[in-house]
PDB file of N, CA and C in Angstrom:
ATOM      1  N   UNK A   1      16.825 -19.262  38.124  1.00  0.00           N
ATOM      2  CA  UNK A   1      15.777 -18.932  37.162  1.00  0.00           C
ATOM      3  C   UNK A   1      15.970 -19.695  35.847  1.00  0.00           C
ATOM      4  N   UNK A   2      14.948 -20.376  35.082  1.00  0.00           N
ATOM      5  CA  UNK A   2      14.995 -20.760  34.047  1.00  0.00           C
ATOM      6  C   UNK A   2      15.405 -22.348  33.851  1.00  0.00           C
ATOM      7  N   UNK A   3      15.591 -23.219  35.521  1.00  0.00           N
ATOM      8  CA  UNK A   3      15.435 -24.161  35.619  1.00  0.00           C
ATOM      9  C   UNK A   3      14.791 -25.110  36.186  1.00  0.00           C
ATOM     10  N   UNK A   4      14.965 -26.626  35.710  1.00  0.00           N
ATOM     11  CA  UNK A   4      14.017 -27.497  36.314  1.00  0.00           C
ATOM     12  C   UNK A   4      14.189 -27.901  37.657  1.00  0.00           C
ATOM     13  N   UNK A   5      13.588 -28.033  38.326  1.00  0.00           N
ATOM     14  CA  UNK A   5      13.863 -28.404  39.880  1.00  0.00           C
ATOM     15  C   UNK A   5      13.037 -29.241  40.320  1.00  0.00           C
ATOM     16  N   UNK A   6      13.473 -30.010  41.154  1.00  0.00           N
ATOM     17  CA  UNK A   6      12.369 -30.752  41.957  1.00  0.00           C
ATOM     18  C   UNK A   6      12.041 -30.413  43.144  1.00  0.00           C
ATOM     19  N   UNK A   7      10.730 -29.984  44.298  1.00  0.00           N
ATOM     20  CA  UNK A   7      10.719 -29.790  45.060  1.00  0.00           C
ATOM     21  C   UNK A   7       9.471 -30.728  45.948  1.00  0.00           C
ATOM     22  N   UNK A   8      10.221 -31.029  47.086  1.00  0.00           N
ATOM     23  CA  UNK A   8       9.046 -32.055  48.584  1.00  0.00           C
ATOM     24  C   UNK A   8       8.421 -30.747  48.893  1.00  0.00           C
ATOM     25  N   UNK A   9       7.499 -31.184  49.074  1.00  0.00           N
ATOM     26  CA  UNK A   9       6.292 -29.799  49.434  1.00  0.00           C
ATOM     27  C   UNK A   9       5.628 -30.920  50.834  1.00  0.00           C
ATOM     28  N   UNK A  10       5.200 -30.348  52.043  1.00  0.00           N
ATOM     29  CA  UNK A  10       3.694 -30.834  52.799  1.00  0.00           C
ATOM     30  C   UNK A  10       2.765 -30.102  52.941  1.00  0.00           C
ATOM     31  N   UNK A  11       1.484 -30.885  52.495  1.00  0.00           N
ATOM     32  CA  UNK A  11       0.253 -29.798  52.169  1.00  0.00           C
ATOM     33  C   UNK A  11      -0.214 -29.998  53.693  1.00  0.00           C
ATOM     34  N   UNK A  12      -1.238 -29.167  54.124  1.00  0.00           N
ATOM     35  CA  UNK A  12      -1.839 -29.649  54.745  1.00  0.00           C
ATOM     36  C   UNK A  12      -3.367 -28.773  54.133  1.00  0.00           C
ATOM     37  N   UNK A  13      -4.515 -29.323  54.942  1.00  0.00           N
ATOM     38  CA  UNK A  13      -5.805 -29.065  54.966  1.00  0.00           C
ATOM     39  C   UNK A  13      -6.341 -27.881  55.487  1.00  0.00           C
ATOM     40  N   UNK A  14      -6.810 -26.903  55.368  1.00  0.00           N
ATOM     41  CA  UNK A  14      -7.103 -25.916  56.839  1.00  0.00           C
ATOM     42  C   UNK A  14      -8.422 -25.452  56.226  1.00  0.00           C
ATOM     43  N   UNK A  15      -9.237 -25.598  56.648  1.00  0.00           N
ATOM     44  CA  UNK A  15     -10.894 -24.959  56.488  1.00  0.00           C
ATOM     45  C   UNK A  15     -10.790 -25.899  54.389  1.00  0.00           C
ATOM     46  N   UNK A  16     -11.399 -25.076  54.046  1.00  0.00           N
ATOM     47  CA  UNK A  16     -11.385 -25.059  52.552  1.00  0.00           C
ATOM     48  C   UNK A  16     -10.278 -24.998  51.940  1.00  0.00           C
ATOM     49  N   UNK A  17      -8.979 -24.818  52.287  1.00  0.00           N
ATOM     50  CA  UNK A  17      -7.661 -24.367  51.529  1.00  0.00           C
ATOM     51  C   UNK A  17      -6.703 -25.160  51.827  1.00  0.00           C
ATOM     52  N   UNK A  18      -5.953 -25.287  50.724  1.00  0.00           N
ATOM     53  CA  UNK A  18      -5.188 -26.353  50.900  1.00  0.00           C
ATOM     54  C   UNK A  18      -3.479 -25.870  51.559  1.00  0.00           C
ATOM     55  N   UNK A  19      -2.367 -25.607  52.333  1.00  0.00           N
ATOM     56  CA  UNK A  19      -1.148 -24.454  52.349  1.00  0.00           C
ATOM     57  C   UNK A  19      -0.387 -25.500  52.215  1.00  0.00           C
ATOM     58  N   UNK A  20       0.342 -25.382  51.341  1.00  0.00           N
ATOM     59  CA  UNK A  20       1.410 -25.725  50.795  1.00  0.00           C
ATOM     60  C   UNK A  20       2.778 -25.209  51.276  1.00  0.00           C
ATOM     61  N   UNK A  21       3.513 -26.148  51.663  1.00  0.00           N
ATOM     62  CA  UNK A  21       5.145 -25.463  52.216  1.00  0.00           C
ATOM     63  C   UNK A  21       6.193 -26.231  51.754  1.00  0.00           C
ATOM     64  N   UNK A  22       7.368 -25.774  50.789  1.00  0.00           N
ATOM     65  CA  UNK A  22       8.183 -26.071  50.141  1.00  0.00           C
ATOM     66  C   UNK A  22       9.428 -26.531  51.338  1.00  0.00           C
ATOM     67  N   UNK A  23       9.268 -27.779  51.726  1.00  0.00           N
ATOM     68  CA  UNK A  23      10.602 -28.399  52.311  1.00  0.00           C
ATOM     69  C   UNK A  23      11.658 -28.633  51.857  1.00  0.00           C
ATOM     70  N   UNK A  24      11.782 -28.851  50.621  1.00  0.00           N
ATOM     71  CA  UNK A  24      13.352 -28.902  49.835  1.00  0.00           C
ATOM     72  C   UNK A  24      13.731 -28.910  48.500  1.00  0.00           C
ATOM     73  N   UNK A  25      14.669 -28.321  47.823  1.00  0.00           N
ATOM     74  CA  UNK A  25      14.114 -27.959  46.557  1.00  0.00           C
ATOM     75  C   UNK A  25      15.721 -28.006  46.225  1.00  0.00           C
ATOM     76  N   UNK A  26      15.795 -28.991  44.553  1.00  0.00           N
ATOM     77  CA  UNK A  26      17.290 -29.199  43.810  1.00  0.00           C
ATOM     78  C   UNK A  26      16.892 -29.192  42.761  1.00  0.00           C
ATOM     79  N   UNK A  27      18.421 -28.897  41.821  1.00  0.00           N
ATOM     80  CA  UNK A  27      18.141 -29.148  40.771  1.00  0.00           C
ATOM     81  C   UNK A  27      17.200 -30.538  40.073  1.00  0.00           C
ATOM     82  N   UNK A  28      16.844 -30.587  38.935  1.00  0.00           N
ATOM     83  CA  UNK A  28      15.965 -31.722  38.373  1.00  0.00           C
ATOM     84  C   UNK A  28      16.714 -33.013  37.979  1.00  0.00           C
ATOM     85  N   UNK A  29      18.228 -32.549  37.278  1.00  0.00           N
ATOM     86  CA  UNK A  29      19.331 -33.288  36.928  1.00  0.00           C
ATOM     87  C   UNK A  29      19.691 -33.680  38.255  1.00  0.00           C
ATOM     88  N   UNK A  30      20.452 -33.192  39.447  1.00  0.00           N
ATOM     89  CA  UNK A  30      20.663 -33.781  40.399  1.00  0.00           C
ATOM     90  C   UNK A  30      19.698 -34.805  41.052  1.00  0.00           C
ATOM     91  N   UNK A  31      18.142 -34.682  41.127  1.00  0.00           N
ATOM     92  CA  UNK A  31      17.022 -35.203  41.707  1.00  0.00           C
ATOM     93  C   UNK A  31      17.223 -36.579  40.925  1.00  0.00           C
ATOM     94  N   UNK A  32      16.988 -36.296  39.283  1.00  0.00           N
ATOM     95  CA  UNK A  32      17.684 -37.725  38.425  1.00  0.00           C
ATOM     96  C   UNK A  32      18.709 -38.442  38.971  1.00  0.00           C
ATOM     97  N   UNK A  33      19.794 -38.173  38.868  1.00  0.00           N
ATOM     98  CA  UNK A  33      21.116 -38.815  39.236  1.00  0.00           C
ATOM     99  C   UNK A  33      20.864 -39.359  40.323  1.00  0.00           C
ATOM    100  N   UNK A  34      20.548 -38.736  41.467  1.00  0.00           N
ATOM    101  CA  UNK A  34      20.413 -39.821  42.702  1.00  0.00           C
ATOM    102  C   UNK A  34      19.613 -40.474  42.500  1.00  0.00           C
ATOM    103  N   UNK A  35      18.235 -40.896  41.857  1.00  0.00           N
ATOM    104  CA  UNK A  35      17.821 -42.189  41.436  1.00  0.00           C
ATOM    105  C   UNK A  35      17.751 -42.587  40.568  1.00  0.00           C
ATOM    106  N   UNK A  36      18.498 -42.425  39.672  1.00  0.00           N
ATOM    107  CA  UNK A  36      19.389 -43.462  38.969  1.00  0.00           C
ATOM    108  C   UNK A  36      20.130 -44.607  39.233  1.00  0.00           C
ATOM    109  N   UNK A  37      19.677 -45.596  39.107  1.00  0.00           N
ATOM    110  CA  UNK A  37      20.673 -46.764  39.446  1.00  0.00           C
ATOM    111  C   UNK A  37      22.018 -46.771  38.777  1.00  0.00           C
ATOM    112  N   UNK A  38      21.661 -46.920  37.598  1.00  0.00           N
ATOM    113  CA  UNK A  38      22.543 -47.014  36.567  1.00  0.00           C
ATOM    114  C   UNK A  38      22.182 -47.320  35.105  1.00  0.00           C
ATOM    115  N   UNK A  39      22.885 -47.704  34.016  1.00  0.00           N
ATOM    116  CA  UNK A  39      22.800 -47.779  33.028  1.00  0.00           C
ATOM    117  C   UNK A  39      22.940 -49.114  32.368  1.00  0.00           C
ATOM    118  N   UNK A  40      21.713 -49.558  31.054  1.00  0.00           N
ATOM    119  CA  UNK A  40      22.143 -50.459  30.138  1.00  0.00           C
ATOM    120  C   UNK A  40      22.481 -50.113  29.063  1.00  0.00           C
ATOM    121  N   UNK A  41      23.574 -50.503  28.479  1.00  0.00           N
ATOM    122  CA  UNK A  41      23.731 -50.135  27.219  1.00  0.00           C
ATOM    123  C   UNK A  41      24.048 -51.300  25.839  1.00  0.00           C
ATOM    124  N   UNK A  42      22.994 -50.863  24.768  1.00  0.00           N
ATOM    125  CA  UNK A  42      22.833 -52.136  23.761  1.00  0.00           C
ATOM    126  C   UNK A  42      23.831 -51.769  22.653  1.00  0.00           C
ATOM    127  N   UNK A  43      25.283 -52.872  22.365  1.00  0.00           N
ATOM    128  CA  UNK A  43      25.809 -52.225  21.279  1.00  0.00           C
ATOM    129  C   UNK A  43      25.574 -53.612  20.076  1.00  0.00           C
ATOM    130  N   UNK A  44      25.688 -53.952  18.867  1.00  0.00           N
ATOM    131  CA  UNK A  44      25.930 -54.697  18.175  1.00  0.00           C
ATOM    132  C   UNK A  44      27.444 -54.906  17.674  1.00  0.00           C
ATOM    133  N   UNK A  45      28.521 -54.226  17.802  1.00  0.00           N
ATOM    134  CA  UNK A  45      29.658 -54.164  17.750  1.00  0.00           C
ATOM    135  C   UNK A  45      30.566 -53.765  18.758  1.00  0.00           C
ATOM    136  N   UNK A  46      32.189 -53.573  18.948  1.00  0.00           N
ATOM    137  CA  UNK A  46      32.727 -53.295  20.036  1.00  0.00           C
ATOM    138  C   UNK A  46      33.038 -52.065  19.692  1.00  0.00           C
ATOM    139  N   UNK A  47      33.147 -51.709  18.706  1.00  0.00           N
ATOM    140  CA  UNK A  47      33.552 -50.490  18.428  1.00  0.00           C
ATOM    141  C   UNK A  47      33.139 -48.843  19.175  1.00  0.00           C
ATOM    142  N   UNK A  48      32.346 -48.943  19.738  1.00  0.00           N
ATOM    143  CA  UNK A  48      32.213 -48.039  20.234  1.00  0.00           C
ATOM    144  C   UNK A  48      32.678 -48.079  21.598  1.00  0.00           C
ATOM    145  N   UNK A  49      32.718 -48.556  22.447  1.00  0.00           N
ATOM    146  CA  UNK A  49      33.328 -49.005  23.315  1.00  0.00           C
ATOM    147  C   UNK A  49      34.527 -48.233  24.248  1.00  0.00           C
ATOM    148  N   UNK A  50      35.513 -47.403  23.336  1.00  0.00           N
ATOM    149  CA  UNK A  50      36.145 -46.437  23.778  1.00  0.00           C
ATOM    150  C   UNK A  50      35.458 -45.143  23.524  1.00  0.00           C
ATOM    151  N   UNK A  51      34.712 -44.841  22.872  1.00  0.00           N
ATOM    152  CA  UNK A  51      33.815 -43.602  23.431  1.00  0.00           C
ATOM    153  C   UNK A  51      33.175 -43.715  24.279  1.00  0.00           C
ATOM    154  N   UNK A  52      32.074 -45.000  24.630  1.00  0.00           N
ATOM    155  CA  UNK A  52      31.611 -44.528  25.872  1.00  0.00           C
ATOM    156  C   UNK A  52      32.505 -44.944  27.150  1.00  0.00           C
ATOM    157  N   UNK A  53      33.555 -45.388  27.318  1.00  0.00           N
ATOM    158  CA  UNK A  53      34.811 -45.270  28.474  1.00  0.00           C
ATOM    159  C   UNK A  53      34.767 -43.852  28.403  1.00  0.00           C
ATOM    160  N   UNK A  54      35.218 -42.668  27.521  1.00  0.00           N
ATOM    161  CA  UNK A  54      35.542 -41.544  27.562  1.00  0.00           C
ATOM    162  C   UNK A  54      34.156 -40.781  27.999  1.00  0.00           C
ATOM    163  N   UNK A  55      32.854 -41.051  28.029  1.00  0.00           N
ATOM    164  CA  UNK A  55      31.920 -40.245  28.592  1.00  0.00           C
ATOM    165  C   UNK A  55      31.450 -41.062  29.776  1.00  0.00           C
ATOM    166  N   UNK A  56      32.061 -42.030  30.378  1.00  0.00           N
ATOM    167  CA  UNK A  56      31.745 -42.300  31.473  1.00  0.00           C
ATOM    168  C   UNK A  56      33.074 -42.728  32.586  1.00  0.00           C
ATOM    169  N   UNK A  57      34.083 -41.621  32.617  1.00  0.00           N
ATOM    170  CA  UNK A  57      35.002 -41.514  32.779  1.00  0.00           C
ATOM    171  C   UNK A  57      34.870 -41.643  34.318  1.00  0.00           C
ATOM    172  N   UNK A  58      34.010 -40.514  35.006  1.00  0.00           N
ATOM    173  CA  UNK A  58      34.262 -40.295  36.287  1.00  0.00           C
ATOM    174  C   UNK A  58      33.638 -41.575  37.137  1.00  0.00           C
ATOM    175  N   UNK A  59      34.364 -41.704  38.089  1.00  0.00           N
ATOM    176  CA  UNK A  59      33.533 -42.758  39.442  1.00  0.00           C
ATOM    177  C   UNK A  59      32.639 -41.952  39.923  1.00  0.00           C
ATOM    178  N   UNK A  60      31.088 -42.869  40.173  1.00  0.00           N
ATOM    179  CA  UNK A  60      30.705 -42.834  41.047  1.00  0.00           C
ATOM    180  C   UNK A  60      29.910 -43.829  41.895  1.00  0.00           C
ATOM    181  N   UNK A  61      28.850 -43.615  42.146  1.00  0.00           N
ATOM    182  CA  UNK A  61      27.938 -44.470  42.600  1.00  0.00           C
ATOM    183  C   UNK A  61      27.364 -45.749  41.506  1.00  0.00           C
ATOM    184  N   UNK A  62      27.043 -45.470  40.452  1.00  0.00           N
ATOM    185  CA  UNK A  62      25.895 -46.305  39.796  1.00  0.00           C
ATOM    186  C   UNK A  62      26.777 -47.246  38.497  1.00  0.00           C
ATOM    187  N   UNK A  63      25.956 -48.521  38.492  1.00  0.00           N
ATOM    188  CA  UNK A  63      26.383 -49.850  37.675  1.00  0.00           C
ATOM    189  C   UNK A  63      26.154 -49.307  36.384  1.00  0.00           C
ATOM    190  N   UNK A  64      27.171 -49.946  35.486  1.00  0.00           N
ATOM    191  CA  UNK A  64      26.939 -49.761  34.142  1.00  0.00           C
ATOM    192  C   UNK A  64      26.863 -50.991  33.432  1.00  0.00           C
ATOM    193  N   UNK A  65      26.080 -51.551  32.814  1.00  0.00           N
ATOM    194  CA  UNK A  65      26.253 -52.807  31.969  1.00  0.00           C
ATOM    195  C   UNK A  65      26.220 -52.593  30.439  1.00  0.00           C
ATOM    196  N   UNK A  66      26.715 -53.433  29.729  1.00  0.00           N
ATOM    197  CA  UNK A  66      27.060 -53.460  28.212  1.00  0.00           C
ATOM    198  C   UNK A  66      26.650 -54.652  27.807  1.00  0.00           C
ATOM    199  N   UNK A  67      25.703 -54.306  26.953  1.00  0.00           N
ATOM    200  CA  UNK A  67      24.830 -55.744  26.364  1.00  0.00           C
ATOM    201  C   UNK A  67      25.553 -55.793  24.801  1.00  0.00           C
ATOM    202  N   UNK A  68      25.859 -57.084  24.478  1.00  0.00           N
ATOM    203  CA  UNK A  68      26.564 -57.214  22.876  1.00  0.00           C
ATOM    204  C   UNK A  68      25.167 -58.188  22.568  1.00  0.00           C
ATOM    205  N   UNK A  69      24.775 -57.545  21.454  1.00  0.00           N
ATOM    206  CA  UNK A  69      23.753 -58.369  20.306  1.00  0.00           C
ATOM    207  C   UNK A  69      24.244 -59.091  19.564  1.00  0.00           C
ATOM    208  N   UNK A  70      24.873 -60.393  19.527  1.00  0.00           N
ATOM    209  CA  UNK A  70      25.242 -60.563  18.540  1.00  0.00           C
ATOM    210  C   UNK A  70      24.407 -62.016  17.619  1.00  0.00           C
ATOM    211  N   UNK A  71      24.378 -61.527  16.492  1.00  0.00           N
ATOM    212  CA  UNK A  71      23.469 -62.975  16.279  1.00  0.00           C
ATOM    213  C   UNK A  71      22.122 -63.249  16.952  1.00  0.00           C
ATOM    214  N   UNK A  72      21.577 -62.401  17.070  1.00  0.00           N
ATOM    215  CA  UNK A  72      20.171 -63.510  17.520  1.00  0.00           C
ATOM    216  C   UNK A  72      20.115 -63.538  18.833  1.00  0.00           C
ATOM    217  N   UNK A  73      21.951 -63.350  19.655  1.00  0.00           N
ATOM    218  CA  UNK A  73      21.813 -64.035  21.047  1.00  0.00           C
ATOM    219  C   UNK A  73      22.321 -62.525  21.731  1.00  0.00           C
ATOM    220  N   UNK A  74      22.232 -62.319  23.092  1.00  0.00           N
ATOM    221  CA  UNK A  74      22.481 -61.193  23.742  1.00  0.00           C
ATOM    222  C   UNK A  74      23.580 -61.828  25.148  1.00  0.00           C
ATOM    223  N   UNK A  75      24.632 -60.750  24.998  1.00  0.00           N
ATOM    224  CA  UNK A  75      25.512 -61.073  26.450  1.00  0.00           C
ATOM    225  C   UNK A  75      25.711 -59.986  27.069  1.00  0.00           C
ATOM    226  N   UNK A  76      25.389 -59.636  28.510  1.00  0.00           N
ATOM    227  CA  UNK A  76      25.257 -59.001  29.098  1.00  0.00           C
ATOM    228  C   UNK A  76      26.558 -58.844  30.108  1.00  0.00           C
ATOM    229  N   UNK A  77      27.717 -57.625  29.719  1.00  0.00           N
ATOM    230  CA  UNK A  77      28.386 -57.592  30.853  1.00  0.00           C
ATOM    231  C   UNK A  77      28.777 -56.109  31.988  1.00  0.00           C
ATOM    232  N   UNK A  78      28.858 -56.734  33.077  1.00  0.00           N
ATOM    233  CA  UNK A  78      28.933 -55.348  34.303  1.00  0.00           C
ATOM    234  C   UNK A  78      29.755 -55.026  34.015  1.00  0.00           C
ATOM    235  N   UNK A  79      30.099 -53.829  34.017  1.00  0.00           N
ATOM    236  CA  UNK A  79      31.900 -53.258  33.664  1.00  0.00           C
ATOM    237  C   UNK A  79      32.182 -52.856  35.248  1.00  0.00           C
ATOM    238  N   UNK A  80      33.292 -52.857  35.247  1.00  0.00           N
ATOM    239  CA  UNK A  80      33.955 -53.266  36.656  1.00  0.00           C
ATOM    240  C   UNK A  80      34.008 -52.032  37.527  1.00  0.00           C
ATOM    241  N   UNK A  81      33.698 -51.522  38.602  1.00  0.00           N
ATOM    242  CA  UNK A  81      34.056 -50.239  39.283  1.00  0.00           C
ATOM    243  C   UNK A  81      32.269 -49.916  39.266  1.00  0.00           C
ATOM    244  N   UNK A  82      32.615 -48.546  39.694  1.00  0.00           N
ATOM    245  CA  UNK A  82      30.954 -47.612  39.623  1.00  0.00           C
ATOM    246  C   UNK A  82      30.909 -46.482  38.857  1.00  0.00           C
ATOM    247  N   UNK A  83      30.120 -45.422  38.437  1.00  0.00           N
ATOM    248  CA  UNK A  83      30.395 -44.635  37.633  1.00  0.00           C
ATOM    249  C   UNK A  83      29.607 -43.316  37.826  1.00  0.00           C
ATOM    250  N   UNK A  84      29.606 -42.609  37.323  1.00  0.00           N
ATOM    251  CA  UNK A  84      28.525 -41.280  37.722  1.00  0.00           C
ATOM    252  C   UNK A  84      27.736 -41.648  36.502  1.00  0.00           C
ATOM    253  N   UNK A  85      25.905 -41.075  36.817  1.00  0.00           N
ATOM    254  CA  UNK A  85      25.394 -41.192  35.420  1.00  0.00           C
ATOM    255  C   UNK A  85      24.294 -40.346  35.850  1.00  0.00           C
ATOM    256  N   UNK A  86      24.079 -39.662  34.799  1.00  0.00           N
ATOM    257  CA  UNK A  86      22.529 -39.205  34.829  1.00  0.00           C
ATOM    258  C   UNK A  86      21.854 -39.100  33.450  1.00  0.00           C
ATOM    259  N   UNK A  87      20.504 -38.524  33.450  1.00  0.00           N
ATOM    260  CA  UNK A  87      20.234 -38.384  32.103  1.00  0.00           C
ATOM    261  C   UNK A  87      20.703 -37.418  31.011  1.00  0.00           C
ATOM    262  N   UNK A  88      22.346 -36.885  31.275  1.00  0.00           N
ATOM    263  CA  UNK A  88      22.688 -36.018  30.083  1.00  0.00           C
ATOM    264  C   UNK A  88      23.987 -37.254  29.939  1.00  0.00           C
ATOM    265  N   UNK A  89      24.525 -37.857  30.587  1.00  0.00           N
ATOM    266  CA  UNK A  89      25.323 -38.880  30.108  1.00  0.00           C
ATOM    267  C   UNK A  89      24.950 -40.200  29.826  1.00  0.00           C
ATOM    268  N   UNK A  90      23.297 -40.257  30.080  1.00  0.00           N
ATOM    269  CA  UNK A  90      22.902 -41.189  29.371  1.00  0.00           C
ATOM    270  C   UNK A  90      22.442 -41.149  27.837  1.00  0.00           C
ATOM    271  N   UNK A  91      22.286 -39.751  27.739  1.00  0.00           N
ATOM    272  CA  UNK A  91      21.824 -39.068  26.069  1.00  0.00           C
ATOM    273  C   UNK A  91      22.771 -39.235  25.219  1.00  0.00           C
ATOM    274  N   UNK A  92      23.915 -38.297  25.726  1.00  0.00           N
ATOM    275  CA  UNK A  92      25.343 -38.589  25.056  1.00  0.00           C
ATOM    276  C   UNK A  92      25.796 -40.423  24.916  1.00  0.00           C
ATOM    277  N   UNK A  93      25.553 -41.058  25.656  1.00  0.00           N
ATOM    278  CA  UNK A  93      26.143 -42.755  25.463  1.00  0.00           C
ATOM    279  C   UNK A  93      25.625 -42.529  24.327  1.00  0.00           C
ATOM    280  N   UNK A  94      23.931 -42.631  23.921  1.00  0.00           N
ATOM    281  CA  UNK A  94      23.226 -43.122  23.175  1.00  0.00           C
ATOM    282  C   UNK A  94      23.452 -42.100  22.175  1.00  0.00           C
ATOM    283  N   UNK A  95      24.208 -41.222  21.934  1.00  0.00           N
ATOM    284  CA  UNK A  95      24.080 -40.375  20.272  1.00  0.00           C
ATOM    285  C   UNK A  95      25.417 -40.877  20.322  1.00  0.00           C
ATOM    286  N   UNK A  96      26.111 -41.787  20.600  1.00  0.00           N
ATOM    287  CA  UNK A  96      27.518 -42.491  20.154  1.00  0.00           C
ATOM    288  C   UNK A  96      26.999 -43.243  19.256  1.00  0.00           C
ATOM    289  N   UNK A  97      27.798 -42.931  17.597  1.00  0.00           N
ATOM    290  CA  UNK A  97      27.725 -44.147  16.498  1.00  0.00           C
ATOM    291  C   UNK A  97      28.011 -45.181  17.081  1.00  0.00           C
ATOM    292  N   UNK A  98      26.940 -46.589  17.136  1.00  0.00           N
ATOM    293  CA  UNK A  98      27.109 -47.859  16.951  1.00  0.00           C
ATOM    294  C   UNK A  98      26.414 -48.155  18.098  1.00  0.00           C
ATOM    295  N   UNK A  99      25.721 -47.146  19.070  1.00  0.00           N
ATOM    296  CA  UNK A  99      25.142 -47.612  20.203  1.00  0.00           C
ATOM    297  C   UNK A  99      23.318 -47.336  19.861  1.00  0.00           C
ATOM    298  N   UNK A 100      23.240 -48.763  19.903  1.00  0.00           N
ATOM    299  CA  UNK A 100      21.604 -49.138  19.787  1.00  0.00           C
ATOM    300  C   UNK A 100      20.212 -48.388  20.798  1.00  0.00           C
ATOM    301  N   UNK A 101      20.893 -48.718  22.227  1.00  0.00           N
ATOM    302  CA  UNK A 101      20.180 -47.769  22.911  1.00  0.00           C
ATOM    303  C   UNK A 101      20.753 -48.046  24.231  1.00  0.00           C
ATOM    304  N   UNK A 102      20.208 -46.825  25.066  1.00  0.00           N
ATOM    305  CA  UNK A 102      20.590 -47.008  26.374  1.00  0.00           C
ATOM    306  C   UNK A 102      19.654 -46.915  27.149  1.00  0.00           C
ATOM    307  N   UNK A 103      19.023 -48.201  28.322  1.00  0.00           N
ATOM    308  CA  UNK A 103      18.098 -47.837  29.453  1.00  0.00           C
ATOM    309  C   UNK A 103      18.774 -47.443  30.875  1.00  0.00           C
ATOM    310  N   UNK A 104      17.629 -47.719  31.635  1.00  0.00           N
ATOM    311  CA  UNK A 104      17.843 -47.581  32.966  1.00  0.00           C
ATOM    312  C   UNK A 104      18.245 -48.955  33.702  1.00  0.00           C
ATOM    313  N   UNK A 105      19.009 -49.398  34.880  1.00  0.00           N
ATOM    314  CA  UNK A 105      18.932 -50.798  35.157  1.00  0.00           C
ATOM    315  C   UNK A 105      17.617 -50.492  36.219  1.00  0.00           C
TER     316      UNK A 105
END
């Protein structure tokens, strides 16, 4: 109660009415995470850098990349391994001082 979920429903047609039947139903955060690829993240400095190591601690499935702005010019690098991510550890990257923003890859 009191959360978001995602659920596969198949409708079908019958006279005038439409019946609806709920085939599978998860949390909304979990439904995120599995399609999630992974993460970009824009910093202008390195400094932050060991905070987001510390919120993206665990392995899992999805790529993380780290874009440095520097000057005018942008370098884009994969950080090595896989990582878990969804959209509450993508919120947290991005309320880290010095991090510009974070997308989706």
């Amino acid at each position: 109660p009191g959360k978001a979920v995602s659920i596969l429903v198949q409708a079908e047609l019958q006279g005038d009415e439409v019946r609806v039947r709920i085939q599978a139903a998860e949390p909304l955060d979990a439904a995120a995470a599995r399609h999630q690829r992974g993460l970009r993240i824009f910093l202008r400095e390195a400094a932050p850098l060991d905070s987001i190591a510390r919120r993206l601690g665990t392995r899992g499935d999805s790529e993380v990349n780290v874009v440095l702005m520097l000057g005018g010019s942008e370098v884009e690098i994969r950080l090595p391994g896989r990582y878990t991510v969804s959209p509450q550890i993508a919120g947290a990257v991005k309320a880290i001082p010095g991090v510009v923003t974070v997308t989706d890859l």
